[in-house]
Structures are given as C-alpha cells and as structure tokens.
PDBML (XML) file of the C-alpha atoms, coordinates in Angstrom:
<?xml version="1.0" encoding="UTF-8" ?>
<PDBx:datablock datablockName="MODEL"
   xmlns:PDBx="http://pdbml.pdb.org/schema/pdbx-v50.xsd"
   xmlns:xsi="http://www.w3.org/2001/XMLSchema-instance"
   xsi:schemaLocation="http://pdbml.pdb.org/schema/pdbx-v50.xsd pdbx-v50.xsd">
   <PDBx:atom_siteCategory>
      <PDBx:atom_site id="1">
         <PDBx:B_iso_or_equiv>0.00</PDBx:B_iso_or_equiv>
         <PDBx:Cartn_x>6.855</PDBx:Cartn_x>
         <PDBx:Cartn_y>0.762</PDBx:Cartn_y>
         <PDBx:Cartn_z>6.725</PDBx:Cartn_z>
         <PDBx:auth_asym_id>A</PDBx:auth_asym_id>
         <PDBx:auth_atom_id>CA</PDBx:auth_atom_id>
         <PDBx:auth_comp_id>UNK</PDBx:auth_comp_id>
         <PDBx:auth_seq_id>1</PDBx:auth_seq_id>
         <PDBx:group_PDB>ATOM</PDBx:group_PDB>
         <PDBx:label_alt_id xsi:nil="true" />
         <PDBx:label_asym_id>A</PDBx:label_asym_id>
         <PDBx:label_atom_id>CA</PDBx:label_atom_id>
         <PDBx:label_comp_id>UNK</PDBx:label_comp_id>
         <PDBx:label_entity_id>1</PDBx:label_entity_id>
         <PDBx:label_seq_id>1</PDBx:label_seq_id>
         <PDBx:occupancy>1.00</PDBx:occupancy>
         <PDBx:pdbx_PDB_model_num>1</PDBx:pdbx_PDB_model_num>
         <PDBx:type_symbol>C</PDBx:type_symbol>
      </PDBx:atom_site>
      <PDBx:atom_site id="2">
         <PDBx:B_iso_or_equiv>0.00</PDBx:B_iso_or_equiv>
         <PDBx:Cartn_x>7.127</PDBx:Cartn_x>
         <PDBx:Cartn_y>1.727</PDBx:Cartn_y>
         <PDBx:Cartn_z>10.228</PDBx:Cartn_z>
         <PDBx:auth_asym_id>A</PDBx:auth_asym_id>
         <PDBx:auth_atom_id>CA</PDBx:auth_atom_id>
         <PDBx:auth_comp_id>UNK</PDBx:auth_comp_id>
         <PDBx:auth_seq_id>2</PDBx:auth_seq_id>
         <PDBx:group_PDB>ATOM</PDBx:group_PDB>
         <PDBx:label_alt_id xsi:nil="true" />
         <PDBx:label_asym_id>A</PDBx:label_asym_id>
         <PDBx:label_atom_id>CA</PDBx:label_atom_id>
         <PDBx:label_comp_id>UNK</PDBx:label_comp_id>
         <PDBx:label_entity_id>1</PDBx:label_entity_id>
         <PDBx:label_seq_id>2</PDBx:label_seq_id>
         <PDBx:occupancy>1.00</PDBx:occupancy>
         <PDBx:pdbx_PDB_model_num>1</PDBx:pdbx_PDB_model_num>
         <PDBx:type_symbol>C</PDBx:type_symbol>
      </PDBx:atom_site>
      <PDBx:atom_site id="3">
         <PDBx:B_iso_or_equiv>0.00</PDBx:B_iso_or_equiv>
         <PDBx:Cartn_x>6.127</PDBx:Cartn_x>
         <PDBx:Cartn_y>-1.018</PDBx:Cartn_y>
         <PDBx:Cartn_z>12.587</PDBx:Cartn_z>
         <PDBx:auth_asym_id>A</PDBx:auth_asym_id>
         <PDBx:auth_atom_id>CA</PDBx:auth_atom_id>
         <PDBx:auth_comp_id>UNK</PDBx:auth_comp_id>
         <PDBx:auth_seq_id>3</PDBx:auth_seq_id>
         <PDBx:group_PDB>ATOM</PDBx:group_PDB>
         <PDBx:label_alt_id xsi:nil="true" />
         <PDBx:label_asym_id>A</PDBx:label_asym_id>
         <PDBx:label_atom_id>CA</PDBx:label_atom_id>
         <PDBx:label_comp_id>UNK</PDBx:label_comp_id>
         <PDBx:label_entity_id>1</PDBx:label_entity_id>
         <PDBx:label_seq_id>3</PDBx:label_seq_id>
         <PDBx:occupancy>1.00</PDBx:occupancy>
         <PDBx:pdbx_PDB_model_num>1</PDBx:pdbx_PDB_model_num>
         <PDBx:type_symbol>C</PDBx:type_symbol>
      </PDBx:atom_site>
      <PDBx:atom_site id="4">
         <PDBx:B_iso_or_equiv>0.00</PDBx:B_iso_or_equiv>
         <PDBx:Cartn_x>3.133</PDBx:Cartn_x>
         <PDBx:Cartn_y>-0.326</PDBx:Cartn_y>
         <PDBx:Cartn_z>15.531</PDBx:Cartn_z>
         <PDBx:auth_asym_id>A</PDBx:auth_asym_id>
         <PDBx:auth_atom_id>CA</PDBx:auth_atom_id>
         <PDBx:auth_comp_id>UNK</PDBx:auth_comp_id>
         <PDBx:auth_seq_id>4</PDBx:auth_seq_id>
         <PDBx:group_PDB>ATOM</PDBx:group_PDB>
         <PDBx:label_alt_id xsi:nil="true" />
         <PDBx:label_asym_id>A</PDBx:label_asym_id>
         <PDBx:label_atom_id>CA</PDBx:label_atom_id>
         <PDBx:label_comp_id>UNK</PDBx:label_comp_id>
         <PDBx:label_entity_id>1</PDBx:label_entity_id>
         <PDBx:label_seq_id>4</PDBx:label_seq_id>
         <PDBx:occupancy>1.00</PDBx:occupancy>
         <PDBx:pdbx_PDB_model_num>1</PDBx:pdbx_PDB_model_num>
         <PDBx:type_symbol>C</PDBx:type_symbol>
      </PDBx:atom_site>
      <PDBx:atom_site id="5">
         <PDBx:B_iso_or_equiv>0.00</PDBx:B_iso_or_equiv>
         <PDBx:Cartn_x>3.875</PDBx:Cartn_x>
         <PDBx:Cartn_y>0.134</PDBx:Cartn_y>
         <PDBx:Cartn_z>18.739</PDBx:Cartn_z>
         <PDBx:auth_asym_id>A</PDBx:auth_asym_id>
         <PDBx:auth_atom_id>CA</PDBx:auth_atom_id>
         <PDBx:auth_comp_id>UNK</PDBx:auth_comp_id>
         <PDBx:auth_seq_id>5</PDBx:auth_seq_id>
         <PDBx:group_PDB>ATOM</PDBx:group_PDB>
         <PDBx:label_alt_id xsi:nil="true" />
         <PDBx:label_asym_id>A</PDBx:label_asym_id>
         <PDBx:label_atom_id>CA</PDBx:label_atom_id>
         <PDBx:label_comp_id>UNK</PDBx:label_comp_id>
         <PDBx:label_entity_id>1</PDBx:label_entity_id>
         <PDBx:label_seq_id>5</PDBx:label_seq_id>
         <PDBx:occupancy>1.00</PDBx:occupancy>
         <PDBx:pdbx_PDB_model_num>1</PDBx:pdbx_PDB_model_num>
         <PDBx:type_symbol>C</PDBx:type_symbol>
      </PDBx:atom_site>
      <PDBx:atom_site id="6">
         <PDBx:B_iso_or_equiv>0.00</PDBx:B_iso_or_equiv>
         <PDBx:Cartn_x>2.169</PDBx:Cartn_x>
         <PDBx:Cartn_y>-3.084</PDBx:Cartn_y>
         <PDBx:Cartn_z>19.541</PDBx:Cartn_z>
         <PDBx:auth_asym_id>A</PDBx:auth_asym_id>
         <PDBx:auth_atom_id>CA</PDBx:auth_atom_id>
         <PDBx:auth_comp_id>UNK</PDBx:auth_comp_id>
         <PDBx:auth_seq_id>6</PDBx:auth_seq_id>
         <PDBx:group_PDB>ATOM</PDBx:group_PDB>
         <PDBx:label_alt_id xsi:nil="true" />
         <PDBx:label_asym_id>A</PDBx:label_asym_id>
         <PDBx:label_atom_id>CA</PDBx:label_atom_id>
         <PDBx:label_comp_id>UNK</PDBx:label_comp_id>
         <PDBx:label_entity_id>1</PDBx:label_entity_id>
         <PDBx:label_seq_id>6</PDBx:label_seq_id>
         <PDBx:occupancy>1.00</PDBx:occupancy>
         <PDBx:pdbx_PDB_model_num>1</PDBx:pdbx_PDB_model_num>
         <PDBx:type_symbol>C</PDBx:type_symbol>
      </PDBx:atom_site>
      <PDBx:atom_site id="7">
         <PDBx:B_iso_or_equiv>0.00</PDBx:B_iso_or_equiv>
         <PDBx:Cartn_x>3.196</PDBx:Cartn_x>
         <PDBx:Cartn_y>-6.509</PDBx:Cartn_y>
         <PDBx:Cartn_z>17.689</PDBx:Cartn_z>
         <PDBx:auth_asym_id>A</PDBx:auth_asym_id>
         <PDBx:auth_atom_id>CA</PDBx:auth_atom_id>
         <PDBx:auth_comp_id>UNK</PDBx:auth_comp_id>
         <PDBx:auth_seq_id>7</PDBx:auth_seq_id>
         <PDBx:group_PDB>ATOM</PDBx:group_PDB>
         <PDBx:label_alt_id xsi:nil="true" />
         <PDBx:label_asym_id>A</PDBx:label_asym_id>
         <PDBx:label_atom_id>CA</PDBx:label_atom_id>
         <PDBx:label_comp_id>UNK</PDBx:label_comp_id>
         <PDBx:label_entity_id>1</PDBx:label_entity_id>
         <PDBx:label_seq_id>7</PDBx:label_seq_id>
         <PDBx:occupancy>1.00</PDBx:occupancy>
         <PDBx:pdbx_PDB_model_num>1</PDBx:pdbx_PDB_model_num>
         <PDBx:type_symbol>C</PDBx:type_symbol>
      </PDBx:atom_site>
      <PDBx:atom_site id="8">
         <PDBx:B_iso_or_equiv>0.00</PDBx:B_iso_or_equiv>
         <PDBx:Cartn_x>0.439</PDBx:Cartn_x>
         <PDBx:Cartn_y>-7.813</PDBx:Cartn_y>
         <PDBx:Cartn_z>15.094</PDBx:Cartn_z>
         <PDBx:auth_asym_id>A</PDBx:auth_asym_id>
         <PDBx:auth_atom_id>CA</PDBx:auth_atom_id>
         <PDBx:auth_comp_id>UNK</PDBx:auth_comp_id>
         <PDBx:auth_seq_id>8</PDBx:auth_seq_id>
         <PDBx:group_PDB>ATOM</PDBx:group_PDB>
         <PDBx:label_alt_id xsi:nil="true" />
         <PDBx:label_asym_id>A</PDBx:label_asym_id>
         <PDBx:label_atom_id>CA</PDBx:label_atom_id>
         <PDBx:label_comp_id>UNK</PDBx:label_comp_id>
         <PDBx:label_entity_id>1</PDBx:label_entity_id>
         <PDBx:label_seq_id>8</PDBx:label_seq_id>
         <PDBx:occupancy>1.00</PDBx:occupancy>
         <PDBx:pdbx_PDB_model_num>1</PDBx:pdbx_PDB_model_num>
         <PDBx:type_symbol>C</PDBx:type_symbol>
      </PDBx:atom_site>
      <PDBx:atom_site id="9">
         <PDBx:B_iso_or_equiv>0.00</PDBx:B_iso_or_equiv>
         <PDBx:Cartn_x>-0.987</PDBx:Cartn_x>
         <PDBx:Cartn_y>-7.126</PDBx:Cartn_y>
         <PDBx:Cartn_z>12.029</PDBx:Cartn_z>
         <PDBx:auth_asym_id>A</PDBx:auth_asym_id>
         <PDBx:auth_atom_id>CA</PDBx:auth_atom_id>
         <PDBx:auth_comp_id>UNK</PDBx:auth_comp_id>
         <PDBx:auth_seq_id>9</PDBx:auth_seq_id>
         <PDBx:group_PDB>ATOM</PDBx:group_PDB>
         <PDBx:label_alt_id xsi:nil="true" />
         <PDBx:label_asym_id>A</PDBx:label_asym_id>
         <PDBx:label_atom_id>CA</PDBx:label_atom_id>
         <PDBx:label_comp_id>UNK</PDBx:label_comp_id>
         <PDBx:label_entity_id>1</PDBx:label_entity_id>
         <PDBx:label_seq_id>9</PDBx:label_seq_id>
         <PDBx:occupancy>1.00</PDBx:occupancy>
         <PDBx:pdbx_PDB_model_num>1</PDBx:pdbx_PDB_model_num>
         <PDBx:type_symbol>C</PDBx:type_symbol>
      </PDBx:atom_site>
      <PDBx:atom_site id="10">
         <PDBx:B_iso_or_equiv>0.00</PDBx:B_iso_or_equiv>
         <PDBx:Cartn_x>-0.220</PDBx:Cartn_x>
         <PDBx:Cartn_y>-4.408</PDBx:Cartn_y>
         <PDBx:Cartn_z>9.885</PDBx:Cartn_z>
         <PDBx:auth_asym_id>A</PDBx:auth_asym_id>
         <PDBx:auth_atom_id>CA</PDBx:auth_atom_id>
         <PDBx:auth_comp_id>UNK</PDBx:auth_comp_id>
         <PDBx:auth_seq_id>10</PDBx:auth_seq_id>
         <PDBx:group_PDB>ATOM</PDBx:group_PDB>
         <PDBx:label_alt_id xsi:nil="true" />
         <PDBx:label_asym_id>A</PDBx:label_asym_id>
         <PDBx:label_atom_id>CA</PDBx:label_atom_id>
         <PDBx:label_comp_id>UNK</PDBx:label_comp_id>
         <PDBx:label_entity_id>1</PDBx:label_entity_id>
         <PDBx:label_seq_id>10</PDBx:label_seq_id>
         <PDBx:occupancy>1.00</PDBx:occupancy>
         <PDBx:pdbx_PDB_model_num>1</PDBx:pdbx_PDB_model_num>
         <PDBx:type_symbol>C</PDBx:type_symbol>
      </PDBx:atom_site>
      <PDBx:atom_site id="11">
         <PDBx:B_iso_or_equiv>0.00</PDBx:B_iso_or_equiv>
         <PDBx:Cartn_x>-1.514</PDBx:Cartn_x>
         <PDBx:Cartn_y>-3.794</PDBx:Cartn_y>
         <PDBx:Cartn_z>6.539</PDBx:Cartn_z>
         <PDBx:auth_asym_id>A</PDBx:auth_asym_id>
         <PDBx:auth_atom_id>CA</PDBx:auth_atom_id>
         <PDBx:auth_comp_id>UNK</PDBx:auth_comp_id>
         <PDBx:auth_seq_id>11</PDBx:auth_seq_id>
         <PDBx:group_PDB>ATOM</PDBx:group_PDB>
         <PDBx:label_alt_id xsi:nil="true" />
         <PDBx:label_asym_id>A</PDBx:label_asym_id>
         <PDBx:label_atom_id>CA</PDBx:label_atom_id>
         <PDBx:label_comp_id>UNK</PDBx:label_comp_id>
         <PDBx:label_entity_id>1</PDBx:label_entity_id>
         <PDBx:label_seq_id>11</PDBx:label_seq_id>
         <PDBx:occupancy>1.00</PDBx:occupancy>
         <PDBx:pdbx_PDB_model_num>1</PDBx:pdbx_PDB_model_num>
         <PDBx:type_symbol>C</PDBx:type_symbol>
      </PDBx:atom_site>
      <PDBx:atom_site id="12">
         <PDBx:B_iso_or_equiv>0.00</PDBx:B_iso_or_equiv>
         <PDBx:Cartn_x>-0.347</PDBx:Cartn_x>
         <PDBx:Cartn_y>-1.597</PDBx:Cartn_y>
         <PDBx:Cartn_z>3.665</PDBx:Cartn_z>
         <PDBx:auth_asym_id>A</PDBx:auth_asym_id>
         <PDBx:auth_atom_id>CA</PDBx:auth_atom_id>
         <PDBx:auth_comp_id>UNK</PDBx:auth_comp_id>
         <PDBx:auth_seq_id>12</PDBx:auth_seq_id>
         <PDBx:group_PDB>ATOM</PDBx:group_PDB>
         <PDBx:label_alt_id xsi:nil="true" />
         <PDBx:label_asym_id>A</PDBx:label_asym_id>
         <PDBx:label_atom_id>CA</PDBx:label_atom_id>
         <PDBx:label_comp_id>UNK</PDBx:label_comp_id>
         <PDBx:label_entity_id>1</PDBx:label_entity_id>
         <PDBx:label_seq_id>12</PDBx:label_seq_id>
         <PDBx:occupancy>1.00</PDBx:occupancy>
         <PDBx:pdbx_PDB_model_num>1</PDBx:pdbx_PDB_model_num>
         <PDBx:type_symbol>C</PDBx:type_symbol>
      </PDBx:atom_site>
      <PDBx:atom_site id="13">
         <PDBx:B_iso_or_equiv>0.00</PDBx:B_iso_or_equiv>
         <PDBx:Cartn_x>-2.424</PDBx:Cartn_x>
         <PDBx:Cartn_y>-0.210</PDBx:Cartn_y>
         <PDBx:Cartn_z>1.171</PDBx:Cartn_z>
         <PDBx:auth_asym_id>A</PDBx:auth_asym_id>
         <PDBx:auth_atom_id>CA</PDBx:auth_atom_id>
         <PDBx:auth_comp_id>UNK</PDBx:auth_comp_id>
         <PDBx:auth_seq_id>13</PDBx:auth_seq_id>
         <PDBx:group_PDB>ATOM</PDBx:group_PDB>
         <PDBx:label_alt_id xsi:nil="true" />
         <PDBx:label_asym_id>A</PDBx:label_asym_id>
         <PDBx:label_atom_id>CA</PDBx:label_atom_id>
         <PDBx:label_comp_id>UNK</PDBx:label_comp_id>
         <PDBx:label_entity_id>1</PDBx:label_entity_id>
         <PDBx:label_seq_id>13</PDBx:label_seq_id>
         <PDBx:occupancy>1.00</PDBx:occupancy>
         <PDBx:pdbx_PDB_model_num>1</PDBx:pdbx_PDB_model_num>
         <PDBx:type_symbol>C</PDBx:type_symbol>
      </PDBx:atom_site>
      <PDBx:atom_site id="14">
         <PDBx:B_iso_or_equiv>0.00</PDBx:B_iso_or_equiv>
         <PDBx:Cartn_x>-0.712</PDBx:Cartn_x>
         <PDBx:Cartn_y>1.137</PDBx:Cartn_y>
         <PDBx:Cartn_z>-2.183</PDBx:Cartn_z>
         <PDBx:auth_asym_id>A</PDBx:auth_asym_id>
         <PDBx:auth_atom_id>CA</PDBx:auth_atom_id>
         <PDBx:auth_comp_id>UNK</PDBx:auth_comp_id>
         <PDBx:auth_seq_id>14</PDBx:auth_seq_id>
         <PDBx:group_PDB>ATOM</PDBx:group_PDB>
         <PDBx:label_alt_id xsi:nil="true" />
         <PDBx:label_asym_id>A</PDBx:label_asym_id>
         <PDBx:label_atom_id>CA</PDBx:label_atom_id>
         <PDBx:label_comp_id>UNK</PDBx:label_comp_id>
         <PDBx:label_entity_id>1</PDBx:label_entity_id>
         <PDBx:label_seq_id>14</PDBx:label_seq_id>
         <PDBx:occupancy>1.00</PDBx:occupancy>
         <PDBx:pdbx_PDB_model_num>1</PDBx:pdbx_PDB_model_num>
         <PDBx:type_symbol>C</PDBx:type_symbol>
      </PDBx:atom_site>
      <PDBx:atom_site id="15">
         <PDBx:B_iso_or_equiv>0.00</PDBx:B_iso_or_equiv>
         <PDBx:Cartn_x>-3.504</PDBx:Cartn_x>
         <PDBx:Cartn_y>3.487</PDBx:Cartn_y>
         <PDBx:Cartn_z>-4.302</PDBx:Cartn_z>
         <PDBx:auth_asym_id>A</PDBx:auth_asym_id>
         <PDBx:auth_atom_id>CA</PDBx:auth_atom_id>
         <PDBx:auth_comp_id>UNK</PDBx:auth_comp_id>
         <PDBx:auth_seq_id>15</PDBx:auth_seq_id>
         <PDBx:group_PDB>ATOM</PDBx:group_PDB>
         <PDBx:label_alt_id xsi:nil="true" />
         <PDBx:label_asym_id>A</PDBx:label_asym_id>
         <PDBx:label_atom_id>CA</PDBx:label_atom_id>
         <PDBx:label_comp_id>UNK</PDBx:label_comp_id>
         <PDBx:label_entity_id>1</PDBx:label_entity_id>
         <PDBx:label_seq_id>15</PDBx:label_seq_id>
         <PDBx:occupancy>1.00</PDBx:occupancy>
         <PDBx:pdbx_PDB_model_num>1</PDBx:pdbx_PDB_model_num>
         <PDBx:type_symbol>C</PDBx:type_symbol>
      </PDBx:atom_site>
      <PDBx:atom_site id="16">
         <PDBx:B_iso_or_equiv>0.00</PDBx:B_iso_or_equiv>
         <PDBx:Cartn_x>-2.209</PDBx:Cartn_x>
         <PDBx:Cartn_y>3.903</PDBx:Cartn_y>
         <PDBx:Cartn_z>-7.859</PDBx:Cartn_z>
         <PDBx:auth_asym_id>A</PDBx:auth_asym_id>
         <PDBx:auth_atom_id>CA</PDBx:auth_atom_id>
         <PDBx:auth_comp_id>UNK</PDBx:auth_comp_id>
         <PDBx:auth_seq_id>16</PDBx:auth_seq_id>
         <PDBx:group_PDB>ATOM</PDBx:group_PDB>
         <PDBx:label_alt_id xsi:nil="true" />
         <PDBx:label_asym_id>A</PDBx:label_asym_id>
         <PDBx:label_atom_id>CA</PDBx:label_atom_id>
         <PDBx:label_comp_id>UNK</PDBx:label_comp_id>
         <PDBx:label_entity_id>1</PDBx:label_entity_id>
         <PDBx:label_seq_id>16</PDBx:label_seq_id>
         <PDBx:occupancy>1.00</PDBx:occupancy>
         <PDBx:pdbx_PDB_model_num>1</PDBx:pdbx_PDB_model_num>
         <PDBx:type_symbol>C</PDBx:type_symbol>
      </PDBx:atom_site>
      <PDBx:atom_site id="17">
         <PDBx:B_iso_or_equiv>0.00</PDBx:B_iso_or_equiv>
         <PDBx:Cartn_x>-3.396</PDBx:Cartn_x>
         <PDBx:Cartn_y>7.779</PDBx:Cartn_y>
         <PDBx:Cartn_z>-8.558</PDBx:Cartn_z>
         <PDBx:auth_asym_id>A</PDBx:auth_asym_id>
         <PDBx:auth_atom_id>CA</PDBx:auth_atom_id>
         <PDBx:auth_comp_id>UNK</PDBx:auth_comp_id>
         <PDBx:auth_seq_id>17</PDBx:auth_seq_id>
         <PDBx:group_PDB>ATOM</PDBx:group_PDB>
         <PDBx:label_alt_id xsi:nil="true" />
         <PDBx:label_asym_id>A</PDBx:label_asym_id>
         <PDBx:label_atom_id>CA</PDBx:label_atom_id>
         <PDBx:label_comp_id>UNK</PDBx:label_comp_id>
         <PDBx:label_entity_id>1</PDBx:label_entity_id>
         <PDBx:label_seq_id>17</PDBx:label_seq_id>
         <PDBx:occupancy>1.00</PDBx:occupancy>
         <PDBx:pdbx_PDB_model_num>1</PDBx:pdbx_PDB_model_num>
         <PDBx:type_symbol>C</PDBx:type_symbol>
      </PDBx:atom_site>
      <PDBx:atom_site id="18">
         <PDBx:B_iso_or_equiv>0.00</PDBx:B_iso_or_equiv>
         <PDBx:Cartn_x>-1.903</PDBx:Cartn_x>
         <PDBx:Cartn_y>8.094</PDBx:Cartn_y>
         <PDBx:Cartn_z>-11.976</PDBx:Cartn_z>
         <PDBx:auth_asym_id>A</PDBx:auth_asym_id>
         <PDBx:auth_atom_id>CA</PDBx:auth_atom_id>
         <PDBx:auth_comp_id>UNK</PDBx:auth_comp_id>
         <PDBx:auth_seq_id>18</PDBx:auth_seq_id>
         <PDBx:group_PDB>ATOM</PDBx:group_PDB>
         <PDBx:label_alt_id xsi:nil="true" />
         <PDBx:label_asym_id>A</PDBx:label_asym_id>
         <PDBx:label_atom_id>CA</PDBx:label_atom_id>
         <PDBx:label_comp_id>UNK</PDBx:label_comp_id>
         <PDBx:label_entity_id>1</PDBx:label_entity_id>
         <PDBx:label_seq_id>18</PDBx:label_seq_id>
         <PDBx:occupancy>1.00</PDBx:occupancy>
         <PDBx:pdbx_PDB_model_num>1</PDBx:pdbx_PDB_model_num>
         <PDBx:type_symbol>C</PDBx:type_symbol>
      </PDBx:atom_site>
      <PDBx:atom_site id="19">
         <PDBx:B_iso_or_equiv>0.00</PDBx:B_iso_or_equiv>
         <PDBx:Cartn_x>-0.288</PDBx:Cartn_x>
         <PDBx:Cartn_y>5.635</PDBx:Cartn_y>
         <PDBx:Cartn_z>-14.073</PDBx:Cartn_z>
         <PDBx:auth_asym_id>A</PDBx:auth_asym_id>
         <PDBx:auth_atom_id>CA</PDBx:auth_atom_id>
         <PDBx:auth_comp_id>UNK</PDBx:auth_comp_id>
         <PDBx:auth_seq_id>19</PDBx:auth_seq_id>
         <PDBx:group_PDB>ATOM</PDBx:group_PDB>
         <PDBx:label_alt_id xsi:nil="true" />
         <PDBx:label_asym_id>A</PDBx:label_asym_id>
         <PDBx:label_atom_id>CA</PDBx:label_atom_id>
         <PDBx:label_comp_id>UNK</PDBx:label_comp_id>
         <PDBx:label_entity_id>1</PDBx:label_entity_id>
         <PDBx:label_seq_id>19</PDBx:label_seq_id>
         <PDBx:occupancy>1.00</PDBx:occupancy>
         <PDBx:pdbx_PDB_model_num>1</PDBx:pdbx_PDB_model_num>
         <PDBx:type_symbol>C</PDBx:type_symbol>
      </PDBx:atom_site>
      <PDBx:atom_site id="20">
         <PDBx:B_iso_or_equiv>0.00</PDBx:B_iso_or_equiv>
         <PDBx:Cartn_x>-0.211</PDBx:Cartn_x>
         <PDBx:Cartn_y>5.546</PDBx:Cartn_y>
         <PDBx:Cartn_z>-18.257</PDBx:Cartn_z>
         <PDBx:auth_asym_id>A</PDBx:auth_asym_id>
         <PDBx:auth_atom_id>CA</PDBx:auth_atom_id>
         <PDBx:auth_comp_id>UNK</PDBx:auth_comp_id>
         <PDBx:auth_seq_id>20</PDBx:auth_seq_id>
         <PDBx:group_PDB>ATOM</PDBx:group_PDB>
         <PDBx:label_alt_id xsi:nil="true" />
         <PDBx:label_asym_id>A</PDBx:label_asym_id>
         <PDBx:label_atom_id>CA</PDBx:label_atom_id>
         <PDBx:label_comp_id>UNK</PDBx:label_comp_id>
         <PDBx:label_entity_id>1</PDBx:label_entity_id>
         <PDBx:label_seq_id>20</PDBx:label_seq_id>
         <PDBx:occupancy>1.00</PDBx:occupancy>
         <PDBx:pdbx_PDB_model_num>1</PDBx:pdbx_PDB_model_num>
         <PDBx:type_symbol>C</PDBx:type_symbol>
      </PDBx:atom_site>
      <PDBx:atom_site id="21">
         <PDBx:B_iso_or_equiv>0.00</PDBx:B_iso_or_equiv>
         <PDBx:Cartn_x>-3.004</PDBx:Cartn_x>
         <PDBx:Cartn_y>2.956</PDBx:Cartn_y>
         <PDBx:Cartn_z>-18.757</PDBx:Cartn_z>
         <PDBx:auth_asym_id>A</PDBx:auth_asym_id>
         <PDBx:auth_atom_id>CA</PDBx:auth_atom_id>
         <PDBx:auth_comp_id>UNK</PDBx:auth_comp_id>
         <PDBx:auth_seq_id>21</PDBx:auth_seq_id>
         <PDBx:group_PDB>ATOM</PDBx:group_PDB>
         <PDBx:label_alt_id xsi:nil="true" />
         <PDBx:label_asym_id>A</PDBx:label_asym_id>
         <PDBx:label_atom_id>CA</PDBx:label_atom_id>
         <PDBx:label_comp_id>UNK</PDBx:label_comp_id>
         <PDBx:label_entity_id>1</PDBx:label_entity_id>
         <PDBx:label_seq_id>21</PDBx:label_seq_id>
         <PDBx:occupancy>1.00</PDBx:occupancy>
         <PDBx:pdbx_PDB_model_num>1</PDBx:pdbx_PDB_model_num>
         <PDBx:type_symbol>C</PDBx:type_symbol>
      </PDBx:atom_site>
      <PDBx:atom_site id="22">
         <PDBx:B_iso_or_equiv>0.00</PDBx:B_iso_or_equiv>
         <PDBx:Cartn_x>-2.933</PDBx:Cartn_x>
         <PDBx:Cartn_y>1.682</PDBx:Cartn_y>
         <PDBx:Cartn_z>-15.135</PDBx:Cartn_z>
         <PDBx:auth_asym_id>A</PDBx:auth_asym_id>
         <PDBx:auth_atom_id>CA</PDBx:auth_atom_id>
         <PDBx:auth_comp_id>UNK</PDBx:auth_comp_id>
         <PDBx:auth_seq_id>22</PDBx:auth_seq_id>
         <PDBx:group_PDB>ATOM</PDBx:group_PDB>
         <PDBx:label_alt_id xsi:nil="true" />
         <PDBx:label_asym_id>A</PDBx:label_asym_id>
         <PDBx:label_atom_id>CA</PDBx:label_atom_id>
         <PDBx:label_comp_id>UNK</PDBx:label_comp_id>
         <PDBx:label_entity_id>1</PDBx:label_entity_id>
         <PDBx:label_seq_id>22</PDBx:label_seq_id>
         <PDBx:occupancy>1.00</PDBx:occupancy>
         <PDBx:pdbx_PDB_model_num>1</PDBx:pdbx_PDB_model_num>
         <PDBx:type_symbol>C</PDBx:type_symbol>
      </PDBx:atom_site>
      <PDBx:atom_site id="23">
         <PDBx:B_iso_or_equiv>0.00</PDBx:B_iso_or_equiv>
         <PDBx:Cartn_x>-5.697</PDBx:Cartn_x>
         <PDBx:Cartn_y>-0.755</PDBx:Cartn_y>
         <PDBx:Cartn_z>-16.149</PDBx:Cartn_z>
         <PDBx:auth_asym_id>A</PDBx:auth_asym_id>
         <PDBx:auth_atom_id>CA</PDBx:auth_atom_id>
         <PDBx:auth_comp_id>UNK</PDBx:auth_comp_id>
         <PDBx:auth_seq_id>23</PDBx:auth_seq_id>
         <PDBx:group_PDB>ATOM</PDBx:group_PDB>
         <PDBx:label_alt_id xsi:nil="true" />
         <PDBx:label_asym_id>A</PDBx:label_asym_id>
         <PDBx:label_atom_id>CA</PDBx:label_atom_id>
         <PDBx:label_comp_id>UNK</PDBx:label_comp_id>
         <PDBx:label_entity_id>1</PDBx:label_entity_id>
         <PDBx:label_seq_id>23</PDBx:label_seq_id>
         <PDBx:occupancy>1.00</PDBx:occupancy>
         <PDBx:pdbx_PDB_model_num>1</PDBx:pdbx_PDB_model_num>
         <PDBx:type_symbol>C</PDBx:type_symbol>
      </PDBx:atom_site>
      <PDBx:atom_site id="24">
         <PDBx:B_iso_or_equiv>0.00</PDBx:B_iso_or_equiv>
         <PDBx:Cartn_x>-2.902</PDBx:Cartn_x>
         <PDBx:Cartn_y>-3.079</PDBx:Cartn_y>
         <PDBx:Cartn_z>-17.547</PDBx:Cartn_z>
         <PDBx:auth_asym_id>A</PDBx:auth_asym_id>
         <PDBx:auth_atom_id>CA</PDBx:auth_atom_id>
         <PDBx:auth_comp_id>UNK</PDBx:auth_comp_id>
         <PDBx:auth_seq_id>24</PDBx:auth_seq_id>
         <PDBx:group_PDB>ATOM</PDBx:group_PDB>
         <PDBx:label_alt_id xsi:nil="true" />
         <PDBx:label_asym_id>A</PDBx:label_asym_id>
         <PDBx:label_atom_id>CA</PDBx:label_atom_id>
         <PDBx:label_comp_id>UNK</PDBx:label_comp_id>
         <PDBx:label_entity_id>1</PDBx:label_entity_id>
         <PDBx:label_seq_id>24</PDBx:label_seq_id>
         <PDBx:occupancy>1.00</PDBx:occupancy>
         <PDBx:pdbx_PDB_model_num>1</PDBx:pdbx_PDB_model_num>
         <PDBx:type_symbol>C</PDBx:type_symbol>
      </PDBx:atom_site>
      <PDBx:atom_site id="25">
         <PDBx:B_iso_or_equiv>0.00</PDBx:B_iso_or_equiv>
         <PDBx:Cartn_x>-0.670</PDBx:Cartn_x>
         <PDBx:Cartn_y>-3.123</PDBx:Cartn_y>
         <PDBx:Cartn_z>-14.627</PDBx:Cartn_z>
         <PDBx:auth_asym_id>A</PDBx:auth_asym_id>
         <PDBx:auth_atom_id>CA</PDBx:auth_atom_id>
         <PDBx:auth_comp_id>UNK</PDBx:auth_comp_id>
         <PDBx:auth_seq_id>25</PDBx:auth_seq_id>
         <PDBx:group_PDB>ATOM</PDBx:group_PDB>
         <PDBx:label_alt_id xsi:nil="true" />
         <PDBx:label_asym_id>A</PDBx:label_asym_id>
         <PDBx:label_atom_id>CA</PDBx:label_atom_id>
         <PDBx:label_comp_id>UNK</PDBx:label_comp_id>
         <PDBx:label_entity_id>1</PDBx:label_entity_id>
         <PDBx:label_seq_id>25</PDBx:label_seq_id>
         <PDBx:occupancy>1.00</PDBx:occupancy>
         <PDBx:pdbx_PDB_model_num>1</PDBx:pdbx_PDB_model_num>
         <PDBx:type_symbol>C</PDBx:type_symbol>
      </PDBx:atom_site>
   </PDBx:atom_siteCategory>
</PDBx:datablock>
C-alpha cells in the first residue's frame, strides 16, 4: 500500500468477490 502524501491514518479495505465457500474463511 502506497502511503498518503500526508502522515496519518490509512485504512485498507480487502472485498472478497469470489472465493469457493467464502462464508468459511
């Protein structure tokens, strides 16, 4: 992840699209 130009928070989101029975991950 690329850091902002300014220091603070940054927050990364992960979406799981497709996964083989993703409700067990």
């Amino acid at each position: 992840v690329k850091p902002l130009a300014d220091h603070g928070a940054c927050d990364l989101n992960l979406k799981i699209t497709r996964a083989a029975n993703s409700g067990l991950v």
